[in-house]
C-alpha atoms as a PDB file:
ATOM      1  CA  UNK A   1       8.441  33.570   6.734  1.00  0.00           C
ATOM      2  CA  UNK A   2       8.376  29.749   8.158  1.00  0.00           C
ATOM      3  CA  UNK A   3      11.401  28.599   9.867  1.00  0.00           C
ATOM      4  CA  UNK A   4      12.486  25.428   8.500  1.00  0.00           C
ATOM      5  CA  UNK A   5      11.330  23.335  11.601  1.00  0.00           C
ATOM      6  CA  UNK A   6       8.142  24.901  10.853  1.00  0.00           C
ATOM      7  CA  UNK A   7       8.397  23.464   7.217  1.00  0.00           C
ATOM      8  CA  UNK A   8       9.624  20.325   8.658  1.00  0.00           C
ATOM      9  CA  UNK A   9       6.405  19.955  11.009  1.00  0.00           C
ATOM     10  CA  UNK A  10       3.996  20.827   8.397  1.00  0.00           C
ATOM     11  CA  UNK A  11       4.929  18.016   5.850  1.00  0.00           C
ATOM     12  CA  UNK A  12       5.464  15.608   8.662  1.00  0.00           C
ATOM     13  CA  UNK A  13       1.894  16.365   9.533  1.00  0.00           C
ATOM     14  CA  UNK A  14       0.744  16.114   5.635  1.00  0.00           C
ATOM     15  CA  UNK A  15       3.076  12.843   5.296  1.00  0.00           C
ATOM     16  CA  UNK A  16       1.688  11.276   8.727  1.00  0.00           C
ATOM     17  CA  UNK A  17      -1.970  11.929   7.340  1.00  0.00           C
ATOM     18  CA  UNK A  18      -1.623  10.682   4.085  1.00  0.00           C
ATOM     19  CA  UNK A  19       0.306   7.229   5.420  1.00  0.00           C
ATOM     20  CA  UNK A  20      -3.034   6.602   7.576  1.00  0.00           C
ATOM     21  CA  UNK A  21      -5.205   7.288   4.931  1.00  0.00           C
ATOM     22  CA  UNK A  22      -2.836   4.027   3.106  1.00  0.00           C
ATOM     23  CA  UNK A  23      -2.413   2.192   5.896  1.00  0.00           C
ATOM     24  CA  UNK A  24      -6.553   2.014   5.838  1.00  0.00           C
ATOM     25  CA  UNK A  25      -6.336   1.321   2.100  1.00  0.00           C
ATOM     26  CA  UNK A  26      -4.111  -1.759   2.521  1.00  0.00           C
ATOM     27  CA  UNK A  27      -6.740  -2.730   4.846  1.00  0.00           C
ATOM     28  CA  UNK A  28      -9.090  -2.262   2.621  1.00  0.00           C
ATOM     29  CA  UNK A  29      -7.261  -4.187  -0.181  1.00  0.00           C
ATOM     30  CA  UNK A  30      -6.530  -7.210   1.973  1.00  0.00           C
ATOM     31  CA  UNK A  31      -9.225  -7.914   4.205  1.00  0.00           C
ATOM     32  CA  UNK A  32     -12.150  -5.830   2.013  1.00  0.00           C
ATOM     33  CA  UNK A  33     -14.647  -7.588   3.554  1.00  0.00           C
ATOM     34  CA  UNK A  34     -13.733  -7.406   7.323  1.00  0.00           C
ATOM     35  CA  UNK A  35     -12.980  -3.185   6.322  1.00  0.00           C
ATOM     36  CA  UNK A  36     -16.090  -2.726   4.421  1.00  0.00           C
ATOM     37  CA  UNK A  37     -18.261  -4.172   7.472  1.00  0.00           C
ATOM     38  CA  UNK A  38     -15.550  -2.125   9.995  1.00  0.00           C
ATOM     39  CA  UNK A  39     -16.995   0.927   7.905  1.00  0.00           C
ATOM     40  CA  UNK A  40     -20.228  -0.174   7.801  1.00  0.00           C
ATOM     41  CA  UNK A  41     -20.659  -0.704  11.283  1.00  0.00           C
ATOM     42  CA  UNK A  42     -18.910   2.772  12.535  1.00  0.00           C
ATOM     43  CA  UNK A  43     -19.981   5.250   9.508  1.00  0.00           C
ATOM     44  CA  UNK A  44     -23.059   3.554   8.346  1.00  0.00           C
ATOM     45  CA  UNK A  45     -24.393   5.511   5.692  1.00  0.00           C
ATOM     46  CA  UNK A  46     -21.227   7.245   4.601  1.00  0.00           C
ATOM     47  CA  UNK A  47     -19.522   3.912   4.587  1.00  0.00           C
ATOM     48  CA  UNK A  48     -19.035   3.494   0.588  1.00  0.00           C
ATOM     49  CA  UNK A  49     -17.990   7.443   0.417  1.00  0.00           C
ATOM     50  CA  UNK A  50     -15.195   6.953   2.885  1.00  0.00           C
ATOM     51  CA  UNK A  51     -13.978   3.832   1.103  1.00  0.00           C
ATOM     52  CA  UNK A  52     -14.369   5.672  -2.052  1.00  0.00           C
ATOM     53  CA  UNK A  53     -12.069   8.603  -0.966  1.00  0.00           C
ATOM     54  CA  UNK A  54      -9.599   6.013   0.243  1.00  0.00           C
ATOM     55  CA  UNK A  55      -5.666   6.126  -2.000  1.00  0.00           C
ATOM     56  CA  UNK A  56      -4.713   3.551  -3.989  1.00  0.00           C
ATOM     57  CA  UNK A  57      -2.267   1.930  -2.146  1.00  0.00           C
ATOM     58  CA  UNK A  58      -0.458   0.478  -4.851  1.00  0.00           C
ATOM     59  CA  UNK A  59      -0.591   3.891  -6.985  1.00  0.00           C
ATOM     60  CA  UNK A  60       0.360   5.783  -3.979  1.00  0.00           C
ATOM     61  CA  UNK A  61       2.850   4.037  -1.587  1.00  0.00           C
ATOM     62  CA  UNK A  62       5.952   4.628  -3.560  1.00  0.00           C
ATOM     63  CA  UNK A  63       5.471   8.054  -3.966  1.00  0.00           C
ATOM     64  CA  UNK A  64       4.500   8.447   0.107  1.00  0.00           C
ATOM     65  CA  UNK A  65       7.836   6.555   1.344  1.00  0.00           C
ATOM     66  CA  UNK A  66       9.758   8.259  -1.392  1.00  0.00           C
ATOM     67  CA  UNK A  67       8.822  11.975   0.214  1.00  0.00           C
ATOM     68  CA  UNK A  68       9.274  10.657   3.897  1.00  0.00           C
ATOM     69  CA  UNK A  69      12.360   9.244   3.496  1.00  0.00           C
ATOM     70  CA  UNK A  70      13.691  12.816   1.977  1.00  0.00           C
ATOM     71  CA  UNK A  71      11.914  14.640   4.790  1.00  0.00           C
ATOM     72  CA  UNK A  72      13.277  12.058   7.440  1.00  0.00           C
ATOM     73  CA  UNK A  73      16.998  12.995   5.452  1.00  0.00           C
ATOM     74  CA  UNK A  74      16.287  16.825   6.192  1.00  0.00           C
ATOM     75  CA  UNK A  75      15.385  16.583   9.219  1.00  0.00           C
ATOM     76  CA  UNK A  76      18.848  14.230  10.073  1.00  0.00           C
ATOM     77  CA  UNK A  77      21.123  16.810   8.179  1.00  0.00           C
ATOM     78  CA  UNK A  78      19.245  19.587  10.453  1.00  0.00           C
ATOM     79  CA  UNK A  79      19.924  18.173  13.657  1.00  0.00           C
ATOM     80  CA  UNK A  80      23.102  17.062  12.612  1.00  0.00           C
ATOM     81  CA  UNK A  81      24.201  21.438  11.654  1.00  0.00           C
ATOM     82  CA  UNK A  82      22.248  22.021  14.925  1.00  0.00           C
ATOM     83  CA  UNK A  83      24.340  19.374  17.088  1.00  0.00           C
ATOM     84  CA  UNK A  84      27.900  20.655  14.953  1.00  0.00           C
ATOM     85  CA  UNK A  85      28.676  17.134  14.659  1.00  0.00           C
ATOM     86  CA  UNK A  86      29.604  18.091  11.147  1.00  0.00           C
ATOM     87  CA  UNK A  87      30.316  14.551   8.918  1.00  0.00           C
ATOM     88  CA  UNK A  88      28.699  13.314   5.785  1.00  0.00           C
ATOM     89  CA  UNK A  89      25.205  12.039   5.269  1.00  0.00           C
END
């Protein structure tokens, strides 16, 4: 059974990869020219796949802070227990 810090690392790791993946669609959304010829130049061929698999940022931003502001919460309350500094959050 995973120990909550395991938990904890896990969706950091899923929330970390999935903020990348929207920081490169905001790229992508404001400068799409500049990206596409980033893309162009480093994947070549695979260039219009990669922008293809992209998020949208606007569909999927909200959603992405909402969960890593929870998991940033957790992860307070945790070290909070762990410290016994006790108080309210």
């Amino acid at each position: 059974m995973p120990s909550n810090l395991d938990r904890h690392k896990k969706d950091l790791d899923a929330l970390i990869t999935r903020g990348e993946q929207l920081h490169l669609a905001i790229q992508a959304k404001c400068l799409p020219d500049q990206f596409q010829a980033m893309l162009k130049k480093e994947f070549g061929d695979k260039a219009k796949d990669i922008r293809a698999a992209l998020p949208s940022f606007a569909g999927d931003y909200q959603a992405w802070y909402s969960e890593a502001k929870a998991l940033v919460k957790q992860r307070e309350r945790s070290c909070v227990a762990q410290l016994g500094m006790g108080g309210s959050g």
